[in-house]
PDB file of N, CA and C in Angstrom:
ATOM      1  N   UNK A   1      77.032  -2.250-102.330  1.00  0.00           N
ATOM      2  CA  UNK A   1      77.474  -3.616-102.181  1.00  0.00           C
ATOM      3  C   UNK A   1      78.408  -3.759-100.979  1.00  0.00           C
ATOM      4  N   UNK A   2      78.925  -2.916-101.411  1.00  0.00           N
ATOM      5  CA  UNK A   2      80.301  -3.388 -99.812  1.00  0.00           C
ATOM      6  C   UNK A   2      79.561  -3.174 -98.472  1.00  0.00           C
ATOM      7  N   UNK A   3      78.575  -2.192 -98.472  1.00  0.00           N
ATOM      8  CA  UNK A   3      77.856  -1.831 -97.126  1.00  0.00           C
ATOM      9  C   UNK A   3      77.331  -3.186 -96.725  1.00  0.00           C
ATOM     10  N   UNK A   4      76.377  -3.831 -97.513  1.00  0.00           N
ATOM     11  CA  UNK A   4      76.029  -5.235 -97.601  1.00  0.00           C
ATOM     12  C   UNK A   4      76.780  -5.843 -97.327  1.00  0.00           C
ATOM     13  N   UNK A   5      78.036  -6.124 -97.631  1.00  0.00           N
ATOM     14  CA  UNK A   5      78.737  -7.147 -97.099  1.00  0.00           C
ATOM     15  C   UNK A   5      79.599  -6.674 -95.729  1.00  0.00           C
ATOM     16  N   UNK A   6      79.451  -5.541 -95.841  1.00  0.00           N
ATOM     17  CA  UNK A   6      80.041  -5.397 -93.996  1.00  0.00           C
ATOM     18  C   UNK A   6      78.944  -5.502 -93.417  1.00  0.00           C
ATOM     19  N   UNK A   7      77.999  -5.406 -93.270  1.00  0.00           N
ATOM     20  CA  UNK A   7      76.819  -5.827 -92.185  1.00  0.00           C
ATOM     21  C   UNK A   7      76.992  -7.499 -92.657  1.00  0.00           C
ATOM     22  N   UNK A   8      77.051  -7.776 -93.650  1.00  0.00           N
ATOM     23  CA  UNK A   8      77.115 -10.124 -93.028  1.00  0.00           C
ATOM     24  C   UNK A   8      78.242  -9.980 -92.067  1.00  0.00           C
ATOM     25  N   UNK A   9      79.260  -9.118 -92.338  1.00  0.00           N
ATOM     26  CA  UNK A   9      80.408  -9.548 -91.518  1.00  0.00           C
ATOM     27  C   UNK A   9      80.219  -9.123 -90.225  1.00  0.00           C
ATOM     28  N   UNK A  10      79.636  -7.443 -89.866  1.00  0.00           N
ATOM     29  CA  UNK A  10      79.473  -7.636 -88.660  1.00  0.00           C
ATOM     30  C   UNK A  10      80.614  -6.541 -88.525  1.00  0.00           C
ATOM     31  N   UNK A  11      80.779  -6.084 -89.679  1.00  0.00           N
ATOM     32  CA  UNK A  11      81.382  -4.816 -88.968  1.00  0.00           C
ATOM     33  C   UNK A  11      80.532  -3.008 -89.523  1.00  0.00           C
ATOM     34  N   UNK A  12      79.485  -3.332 -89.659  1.00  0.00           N
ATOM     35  CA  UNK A  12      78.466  -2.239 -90.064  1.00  0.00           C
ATOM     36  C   UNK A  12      77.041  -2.882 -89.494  1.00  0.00           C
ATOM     37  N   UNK A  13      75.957  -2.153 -88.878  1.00  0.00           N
ATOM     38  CA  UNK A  13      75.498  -2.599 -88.501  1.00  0.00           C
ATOM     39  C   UNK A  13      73.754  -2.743 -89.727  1.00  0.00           C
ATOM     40  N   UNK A  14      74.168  -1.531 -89.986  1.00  0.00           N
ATOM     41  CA  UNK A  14      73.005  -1.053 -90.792  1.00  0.00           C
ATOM     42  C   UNK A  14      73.300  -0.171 -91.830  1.00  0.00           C
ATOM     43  N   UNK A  15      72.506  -0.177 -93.303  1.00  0.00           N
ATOM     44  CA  UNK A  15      72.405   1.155 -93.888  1.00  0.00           C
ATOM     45  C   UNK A  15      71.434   1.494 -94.630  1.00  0.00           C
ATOM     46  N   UNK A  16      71.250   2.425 -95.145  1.00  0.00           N
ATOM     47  CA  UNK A  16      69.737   2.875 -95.384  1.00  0.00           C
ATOM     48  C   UNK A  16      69.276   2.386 -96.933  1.00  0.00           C
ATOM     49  N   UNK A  17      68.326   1.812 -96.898  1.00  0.00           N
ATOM     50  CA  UNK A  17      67.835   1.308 -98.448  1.00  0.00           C
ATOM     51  C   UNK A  17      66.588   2.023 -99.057  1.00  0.00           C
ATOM     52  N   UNK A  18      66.682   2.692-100.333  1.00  0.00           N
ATOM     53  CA  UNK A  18      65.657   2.655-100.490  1.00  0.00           C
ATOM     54  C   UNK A  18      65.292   2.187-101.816  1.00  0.00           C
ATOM     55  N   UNK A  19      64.259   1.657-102.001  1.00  0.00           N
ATOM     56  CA  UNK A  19      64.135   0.738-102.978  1.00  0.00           C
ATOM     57  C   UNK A  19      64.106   1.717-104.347  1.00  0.00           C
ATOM     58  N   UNK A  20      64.669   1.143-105.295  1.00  0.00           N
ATOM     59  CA  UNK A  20      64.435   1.921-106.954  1.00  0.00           C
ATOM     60  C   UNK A  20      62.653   1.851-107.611  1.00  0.00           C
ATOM     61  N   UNK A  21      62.048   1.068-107.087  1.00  0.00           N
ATOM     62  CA  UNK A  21      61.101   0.947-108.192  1.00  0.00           C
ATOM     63  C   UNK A  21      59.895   2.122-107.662  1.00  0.00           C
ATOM     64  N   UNK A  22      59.827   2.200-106.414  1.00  0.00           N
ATOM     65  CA  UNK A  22      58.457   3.157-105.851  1.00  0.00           C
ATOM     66  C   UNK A  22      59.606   4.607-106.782  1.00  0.00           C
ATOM     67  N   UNK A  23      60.748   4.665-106.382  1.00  0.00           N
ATOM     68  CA  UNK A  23      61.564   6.298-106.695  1.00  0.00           C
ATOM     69  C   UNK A  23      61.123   6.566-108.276  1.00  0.00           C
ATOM     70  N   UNK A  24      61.091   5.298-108.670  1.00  0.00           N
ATOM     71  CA  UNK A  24      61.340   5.650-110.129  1.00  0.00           C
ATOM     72  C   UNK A  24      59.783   5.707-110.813  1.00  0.00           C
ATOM     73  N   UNK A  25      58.631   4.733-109.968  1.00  0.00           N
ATOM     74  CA  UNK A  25      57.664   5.101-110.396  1.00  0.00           C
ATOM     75  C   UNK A  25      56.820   6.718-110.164  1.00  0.00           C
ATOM     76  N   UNK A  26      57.086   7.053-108.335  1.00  0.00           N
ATOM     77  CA  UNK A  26      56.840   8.315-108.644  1.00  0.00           C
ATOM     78  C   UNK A  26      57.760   9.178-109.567  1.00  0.00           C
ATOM     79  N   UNK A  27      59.040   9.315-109.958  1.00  0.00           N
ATOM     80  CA  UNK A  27      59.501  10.175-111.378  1.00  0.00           C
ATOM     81  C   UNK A  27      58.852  10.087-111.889  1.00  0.00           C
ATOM     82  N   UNK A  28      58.761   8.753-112.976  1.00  0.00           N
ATOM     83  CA  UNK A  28      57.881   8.819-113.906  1.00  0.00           C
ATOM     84  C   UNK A  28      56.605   9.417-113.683  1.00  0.00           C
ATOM     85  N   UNK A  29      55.398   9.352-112.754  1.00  0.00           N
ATOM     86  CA  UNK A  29      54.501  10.128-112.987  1.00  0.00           C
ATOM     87  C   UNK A  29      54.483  11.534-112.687  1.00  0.00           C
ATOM     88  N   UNK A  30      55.544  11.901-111.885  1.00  0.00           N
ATOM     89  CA  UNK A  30      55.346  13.397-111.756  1.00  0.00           C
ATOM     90  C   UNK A  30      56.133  14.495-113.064  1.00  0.00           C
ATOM     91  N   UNK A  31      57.116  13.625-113.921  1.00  0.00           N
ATOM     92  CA  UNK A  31      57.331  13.898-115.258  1.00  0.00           C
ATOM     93  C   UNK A  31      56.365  14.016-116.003  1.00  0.00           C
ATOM     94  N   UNK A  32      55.307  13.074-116.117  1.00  0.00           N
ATOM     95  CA  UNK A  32      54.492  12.631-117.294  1.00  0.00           C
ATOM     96  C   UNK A  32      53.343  14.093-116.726  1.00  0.00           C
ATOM     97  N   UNK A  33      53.033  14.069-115.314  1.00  0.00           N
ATOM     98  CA  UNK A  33      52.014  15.350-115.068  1.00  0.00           C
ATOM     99  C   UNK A  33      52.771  16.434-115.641  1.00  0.00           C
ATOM    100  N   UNK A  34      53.929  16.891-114.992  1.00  0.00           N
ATOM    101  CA  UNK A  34      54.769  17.864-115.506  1.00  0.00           C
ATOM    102  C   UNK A  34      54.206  18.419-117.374  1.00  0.00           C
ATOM    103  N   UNK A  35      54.862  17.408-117.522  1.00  0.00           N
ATOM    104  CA  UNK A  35      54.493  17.326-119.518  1.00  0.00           C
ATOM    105  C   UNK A  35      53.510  17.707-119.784  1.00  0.00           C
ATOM    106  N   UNK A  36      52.497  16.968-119.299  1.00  0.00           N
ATOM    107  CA  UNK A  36      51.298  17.143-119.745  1.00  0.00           C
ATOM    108  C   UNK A  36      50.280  18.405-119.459  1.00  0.00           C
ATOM    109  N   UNK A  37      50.811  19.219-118.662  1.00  0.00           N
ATOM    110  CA  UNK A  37      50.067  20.054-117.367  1.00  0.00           C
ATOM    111  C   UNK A  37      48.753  19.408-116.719  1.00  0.00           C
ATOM    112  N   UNK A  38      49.200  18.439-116.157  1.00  0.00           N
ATOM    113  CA  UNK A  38      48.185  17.540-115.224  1.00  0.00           C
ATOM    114  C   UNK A  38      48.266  18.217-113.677  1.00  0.00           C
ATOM    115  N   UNK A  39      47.744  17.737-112.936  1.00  0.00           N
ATOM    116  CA  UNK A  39      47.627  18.471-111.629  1.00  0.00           C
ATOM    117  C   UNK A  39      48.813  17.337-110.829  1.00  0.00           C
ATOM    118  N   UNK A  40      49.484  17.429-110.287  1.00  0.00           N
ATOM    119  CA  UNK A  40      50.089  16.262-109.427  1.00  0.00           C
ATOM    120  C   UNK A  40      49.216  15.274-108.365  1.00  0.00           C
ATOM    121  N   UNK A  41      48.641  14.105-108.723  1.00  0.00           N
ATOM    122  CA  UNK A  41      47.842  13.737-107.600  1.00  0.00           C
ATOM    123  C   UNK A  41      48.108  14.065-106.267  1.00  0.00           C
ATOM    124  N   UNK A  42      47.377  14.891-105.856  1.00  0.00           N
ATOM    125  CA  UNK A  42      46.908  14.958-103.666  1.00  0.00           C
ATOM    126  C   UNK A  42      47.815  13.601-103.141  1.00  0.00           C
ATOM    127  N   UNK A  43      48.031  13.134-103.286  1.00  0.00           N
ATOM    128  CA  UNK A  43      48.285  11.475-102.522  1.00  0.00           C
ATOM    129  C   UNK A  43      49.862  11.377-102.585  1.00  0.00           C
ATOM    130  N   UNK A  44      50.132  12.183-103.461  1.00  0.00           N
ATOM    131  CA  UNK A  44      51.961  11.747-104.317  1.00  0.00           C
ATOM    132  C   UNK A  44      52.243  12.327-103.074  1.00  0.00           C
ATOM    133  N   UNK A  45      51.821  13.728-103.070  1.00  0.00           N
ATOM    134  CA  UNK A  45      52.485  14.762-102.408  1.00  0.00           C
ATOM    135  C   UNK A  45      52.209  14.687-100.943  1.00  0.00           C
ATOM    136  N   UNK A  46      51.317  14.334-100.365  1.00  0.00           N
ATOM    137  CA  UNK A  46      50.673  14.031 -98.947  1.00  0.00           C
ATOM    138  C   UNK A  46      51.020  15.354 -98.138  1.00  0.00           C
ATOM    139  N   UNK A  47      50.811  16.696 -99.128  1.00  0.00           N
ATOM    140  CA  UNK A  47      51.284  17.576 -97.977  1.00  0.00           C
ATOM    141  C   UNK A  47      52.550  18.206 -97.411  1.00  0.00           C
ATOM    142  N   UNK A  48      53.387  17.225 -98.194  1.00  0.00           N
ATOM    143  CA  UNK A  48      55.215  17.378 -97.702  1.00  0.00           C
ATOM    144  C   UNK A  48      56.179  18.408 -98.889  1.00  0.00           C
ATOM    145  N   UNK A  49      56.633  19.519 -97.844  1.00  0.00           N
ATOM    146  CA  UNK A  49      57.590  19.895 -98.658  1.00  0.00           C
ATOM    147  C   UNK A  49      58.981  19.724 -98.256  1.00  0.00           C
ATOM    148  N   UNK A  50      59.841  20.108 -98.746  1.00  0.00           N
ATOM    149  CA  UNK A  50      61.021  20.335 -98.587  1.00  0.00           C
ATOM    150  C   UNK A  50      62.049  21.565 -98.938  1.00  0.00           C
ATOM    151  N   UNK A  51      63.100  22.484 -98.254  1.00  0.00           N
ATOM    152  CA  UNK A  51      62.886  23.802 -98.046  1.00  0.00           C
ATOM    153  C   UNK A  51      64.048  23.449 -99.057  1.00  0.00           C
ATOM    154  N   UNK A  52      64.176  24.159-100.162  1.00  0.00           N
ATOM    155  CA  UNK A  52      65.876  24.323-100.455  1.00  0.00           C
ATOM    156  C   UNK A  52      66.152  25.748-100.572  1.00  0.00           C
ATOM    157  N   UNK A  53      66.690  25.951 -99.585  1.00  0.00           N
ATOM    158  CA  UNK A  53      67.424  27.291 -99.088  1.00  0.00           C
ATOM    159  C   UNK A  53      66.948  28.372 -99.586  1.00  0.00           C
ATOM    160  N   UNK A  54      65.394  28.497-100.293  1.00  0.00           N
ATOM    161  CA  UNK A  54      64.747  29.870-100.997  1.00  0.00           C
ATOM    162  C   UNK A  54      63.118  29.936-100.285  1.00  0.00           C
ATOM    163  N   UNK A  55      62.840  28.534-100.951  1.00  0.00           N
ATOM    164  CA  UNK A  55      61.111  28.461-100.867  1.00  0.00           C
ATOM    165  C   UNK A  55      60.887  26.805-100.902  1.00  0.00           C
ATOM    166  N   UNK A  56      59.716  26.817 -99.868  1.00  0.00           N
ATOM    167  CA  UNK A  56      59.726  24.886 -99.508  1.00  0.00           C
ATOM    168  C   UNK A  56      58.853  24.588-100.780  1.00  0.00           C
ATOM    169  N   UNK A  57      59.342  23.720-100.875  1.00  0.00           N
ATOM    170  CA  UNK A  57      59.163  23.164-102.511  1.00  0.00           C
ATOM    171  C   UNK A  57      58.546  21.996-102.181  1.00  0.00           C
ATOM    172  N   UNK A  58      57.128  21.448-102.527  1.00  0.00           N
ATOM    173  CA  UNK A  58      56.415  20.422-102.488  1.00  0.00           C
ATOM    174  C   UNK A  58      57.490  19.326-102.857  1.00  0.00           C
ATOM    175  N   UNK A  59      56.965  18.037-102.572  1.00  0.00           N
ATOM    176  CA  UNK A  59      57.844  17.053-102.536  1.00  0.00           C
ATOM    177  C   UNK A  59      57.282  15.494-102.188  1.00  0.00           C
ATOM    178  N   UNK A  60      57.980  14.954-103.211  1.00  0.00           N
ATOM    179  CA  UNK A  60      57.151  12.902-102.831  1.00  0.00           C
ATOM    180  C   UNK A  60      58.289  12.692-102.064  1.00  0.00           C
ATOM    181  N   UNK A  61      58.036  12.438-100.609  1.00  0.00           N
ATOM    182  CA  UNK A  61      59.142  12.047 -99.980  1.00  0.00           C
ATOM    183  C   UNK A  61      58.447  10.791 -99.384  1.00  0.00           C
ATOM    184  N   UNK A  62      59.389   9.246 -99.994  1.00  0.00           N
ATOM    185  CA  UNK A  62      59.262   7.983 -99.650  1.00  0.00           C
ATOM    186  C   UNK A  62      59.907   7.512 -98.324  1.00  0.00           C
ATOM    187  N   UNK A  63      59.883   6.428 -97.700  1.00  0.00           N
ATOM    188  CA  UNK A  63      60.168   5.983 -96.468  1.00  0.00           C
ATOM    189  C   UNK A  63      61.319   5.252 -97.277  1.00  0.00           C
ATOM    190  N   UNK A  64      62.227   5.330 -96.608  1.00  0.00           N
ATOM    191  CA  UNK A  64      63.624   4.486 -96.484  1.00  0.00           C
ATOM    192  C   UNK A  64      63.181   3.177 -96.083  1.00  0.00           C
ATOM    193  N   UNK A  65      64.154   2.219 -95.928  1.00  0.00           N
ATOM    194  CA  UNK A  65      63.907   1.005 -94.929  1.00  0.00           C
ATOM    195  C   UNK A  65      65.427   0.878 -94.476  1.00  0.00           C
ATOM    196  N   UNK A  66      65.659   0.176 -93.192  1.00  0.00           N
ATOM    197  CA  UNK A  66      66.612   0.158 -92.604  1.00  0.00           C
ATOM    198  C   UNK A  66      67.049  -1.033 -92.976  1.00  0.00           C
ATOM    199  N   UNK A  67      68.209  -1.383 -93.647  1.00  0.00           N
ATOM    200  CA  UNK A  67      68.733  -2.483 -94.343  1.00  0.00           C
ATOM    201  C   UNK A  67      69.718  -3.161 -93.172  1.00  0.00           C
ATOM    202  N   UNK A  68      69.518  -4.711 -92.755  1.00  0.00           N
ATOM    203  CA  UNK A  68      70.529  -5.320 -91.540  1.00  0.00           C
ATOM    204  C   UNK A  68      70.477  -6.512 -91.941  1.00  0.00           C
ATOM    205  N   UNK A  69      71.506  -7.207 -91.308  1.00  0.00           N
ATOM    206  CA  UNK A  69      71.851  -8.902 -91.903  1.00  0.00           C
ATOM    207  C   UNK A  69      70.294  -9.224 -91.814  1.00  0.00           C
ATOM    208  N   UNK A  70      69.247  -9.005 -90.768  1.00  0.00           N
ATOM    209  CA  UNK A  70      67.950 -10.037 -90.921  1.00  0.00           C
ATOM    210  C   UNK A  70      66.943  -9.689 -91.814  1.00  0.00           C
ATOM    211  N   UNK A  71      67.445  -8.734 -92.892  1.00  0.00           N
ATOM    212  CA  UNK A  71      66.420  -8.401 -94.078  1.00  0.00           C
ATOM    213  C   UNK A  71      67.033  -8.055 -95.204  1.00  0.00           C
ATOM    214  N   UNK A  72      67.773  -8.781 -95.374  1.00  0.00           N
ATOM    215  CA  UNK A  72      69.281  -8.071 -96.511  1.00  0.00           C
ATOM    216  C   UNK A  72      68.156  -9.105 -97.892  1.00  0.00           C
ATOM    217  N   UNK A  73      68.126 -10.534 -97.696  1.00  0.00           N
ATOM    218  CA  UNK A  73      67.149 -11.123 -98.592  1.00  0.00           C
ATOM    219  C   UNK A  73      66.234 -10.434 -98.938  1.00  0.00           C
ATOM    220  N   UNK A  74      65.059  -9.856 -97.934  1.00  0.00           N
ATOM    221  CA  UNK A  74      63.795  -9.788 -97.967  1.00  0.00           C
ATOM    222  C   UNK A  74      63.831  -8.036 -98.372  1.00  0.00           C
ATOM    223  N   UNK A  75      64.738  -7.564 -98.622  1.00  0.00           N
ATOM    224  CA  UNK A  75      64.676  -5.885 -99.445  1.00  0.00           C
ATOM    225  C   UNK A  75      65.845  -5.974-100.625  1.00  0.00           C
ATOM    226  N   UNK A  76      67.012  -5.927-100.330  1.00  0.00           N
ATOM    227  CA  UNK A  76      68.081  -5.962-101.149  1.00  0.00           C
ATOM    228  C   UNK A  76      67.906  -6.351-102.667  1.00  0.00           C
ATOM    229  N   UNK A  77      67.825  -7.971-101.921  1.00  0.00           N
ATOM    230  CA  UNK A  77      67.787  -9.197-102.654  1.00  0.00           C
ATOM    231  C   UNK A  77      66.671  -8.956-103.709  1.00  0.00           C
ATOM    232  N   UNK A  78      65.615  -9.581-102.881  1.00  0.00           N
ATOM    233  CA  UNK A  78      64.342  -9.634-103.354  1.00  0.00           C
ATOM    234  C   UNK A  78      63.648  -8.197-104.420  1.00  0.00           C
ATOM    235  N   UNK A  79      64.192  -7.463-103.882  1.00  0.00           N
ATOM    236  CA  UNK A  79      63.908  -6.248-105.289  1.00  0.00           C
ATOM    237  C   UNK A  79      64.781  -6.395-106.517  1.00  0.00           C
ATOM    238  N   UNK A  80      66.165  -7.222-106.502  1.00  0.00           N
ATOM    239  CA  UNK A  80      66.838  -7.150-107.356  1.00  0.00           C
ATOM    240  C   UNK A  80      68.000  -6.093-107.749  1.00  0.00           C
ATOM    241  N   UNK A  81      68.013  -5.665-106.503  1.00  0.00           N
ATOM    242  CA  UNK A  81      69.278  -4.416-106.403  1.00  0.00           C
ATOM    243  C   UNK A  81      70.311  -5.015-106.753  1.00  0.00           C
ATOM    244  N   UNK A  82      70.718  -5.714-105.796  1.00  0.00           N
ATOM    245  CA  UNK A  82      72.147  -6.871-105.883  1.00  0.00           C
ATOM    246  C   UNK A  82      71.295  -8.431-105.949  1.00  0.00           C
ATOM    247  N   UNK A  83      71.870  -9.331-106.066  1.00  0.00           N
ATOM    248  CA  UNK A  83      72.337 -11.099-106.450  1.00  0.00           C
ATOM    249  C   UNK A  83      72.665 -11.631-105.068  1.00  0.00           C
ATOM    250  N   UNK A  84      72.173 -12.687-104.329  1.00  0.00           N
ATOM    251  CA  UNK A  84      72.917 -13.426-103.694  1.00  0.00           C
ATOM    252  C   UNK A  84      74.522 -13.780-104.624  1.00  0.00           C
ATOM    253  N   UNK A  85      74.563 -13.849-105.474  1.00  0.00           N
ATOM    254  CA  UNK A  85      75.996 -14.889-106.029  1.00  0.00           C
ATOM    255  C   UNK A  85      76.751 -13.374-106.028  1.00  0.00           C
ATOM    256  N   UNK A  86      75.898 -11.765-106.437  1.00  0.00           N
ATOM    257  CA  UNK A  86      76.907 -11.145-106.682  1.00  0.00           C
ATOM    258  C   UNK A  86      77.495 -10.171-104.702  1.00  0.00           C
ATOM    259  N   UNK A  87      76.783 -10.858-103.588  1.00  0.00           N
ATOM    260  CA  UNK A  87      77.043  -9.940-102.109  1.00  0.00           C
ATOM    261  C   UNK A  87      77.767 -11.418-101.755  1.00  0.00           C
ATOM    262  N   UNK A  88      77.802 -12.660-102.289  1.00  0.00           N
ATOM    263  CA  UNK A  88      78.504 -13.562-101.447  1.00  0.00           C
ATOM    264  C   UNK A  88      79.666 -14.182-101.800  1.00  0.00           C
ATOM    265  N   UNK A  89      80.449 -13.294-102.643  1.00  0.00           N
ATOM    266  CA  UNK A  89      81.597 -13.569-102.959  1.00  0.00           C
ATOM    267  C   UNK A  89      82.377 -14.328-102.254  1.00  0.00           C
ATOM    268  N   UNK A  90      83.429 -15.044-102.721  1.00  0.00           N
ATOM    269  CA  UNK A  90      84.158 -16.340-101.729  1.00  0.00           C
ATOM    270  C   UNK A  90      84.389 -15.797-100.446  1.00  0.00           C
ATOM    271  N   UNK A  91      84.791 -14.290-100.696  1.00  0.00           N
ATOM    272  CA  UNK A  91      85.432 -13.560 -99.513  1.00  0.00           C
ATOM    273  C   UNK A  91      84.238 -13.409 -98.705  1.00  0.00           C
ATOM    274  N   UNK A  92      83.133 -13.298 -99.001  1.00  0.00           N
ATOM    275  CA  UNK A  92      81.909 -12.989 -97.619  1.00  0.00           C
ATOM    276  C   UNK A  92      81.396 -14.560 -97.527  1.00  0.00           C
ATOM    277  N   UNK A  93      81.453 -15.554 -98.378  1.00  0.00           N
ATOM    278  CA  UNK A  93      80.896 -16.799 -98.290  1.00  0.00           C
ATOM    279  C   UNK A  93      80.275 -17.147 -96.480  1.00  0.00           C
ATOM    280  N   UNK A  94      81.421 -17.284 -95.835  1.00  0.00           N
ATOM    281  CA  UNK A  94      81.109 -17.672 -94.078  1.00  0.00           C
ATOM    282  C   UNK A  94      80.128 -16.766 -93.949  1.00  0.00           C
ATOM    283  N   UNK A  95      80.412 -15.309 -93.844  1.00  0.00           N
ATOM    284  CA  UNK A  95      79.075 -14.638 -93.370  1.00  0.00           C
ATOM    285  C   UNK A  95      77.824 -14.980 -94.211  1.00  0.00           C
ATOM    286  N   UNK A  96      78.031 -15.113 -95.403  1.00  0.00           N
ATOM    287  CA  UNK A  96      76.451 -15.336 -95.663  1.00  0.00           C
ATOM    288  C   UNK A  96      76.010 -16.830 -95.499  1.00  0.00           C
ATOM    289  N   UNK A  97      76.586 -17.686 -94.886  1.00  0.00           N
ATOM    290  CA  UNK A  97      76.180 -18.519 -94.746  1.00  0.00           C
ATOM    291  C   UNK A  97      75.194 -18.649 -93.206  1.00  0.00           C
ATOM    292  N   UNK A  98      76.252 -17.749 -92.352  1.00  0.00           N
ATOM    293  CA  UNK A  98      75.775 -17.878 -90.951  1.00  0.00           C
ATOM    294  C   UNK A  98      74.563 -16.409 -91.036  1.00  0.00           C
ATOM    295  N   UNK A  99      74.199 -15.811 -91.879  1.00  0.00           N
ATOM    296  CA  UNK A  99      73.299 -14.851 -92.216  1.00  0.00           C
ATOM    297  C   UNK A  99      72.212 -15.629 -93.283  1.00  0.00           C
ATOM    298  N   UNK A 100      72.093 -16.900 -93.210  1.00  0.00           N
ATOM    299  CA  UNK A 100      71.344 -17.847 -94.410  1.00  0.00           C
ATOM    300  C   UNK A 100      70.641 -16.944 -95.492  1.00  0.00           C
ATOM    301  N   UNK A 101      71.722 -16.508 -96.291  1.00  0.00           N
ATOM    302  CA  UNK A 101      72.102 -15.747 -97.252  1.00  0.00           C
ATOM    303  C   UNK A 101      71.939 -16.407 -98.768  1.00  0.00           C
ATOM    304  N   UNK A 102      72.421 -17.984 -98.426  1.00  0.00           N
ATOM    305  CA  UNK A 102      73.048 -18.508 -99.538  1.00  0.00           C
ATOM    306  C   UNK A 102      72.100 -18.724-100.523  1.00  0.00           C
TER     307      UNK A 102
END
């Protein structure tokens, strides 16, 4: 939240978002394969691992999005992370107004 409201203000420029619902849908299915001894779909994994300091360990690695006053609505918002009423507190009110926030 506060990152959000220092980019309306203009003293952060950017920070990194990534949305909850793709994170949480791949968990859930790579739990439910897990459980089940299913194979992990080819597609989750696209090939990508990630090394943790022993052996690279396959891995669903999602794209971030770069969160800035001209998409704070159209990711933030709009997924339901945060509220317009709860990033435009009286104290950010001006910026989100001149960020047509409101």
């Amino acid at each position: 939240m506060a990152a959000i409201q220092r980019i309306l203000t203009g003293d952060q420029y950017m920070t990194v978002y990534k949305a909850i619902k793709p994170e949480a849908d791949a968990a859930a299915q790579l739990a439910y394969d897990l459980l089940t001894n299913t194979p992990v779909p080819a597609e989750m994994m696209q090939g990508k691992t990630v090394n943790n300091g022993k052996i690279d360990v396959a891995s669903v690695l999602l794209t971030p999005i770069v969160a800035t006053k001209d998409n704070i609505k159209d990711t933030v918002v709009k997924d339901g992370f945060w509220t317009v009423q709860q990033i435009c507190t009286p104290e950010y009110a001006d910026a989100c107004k001149a960020a047509r926030l409101e």
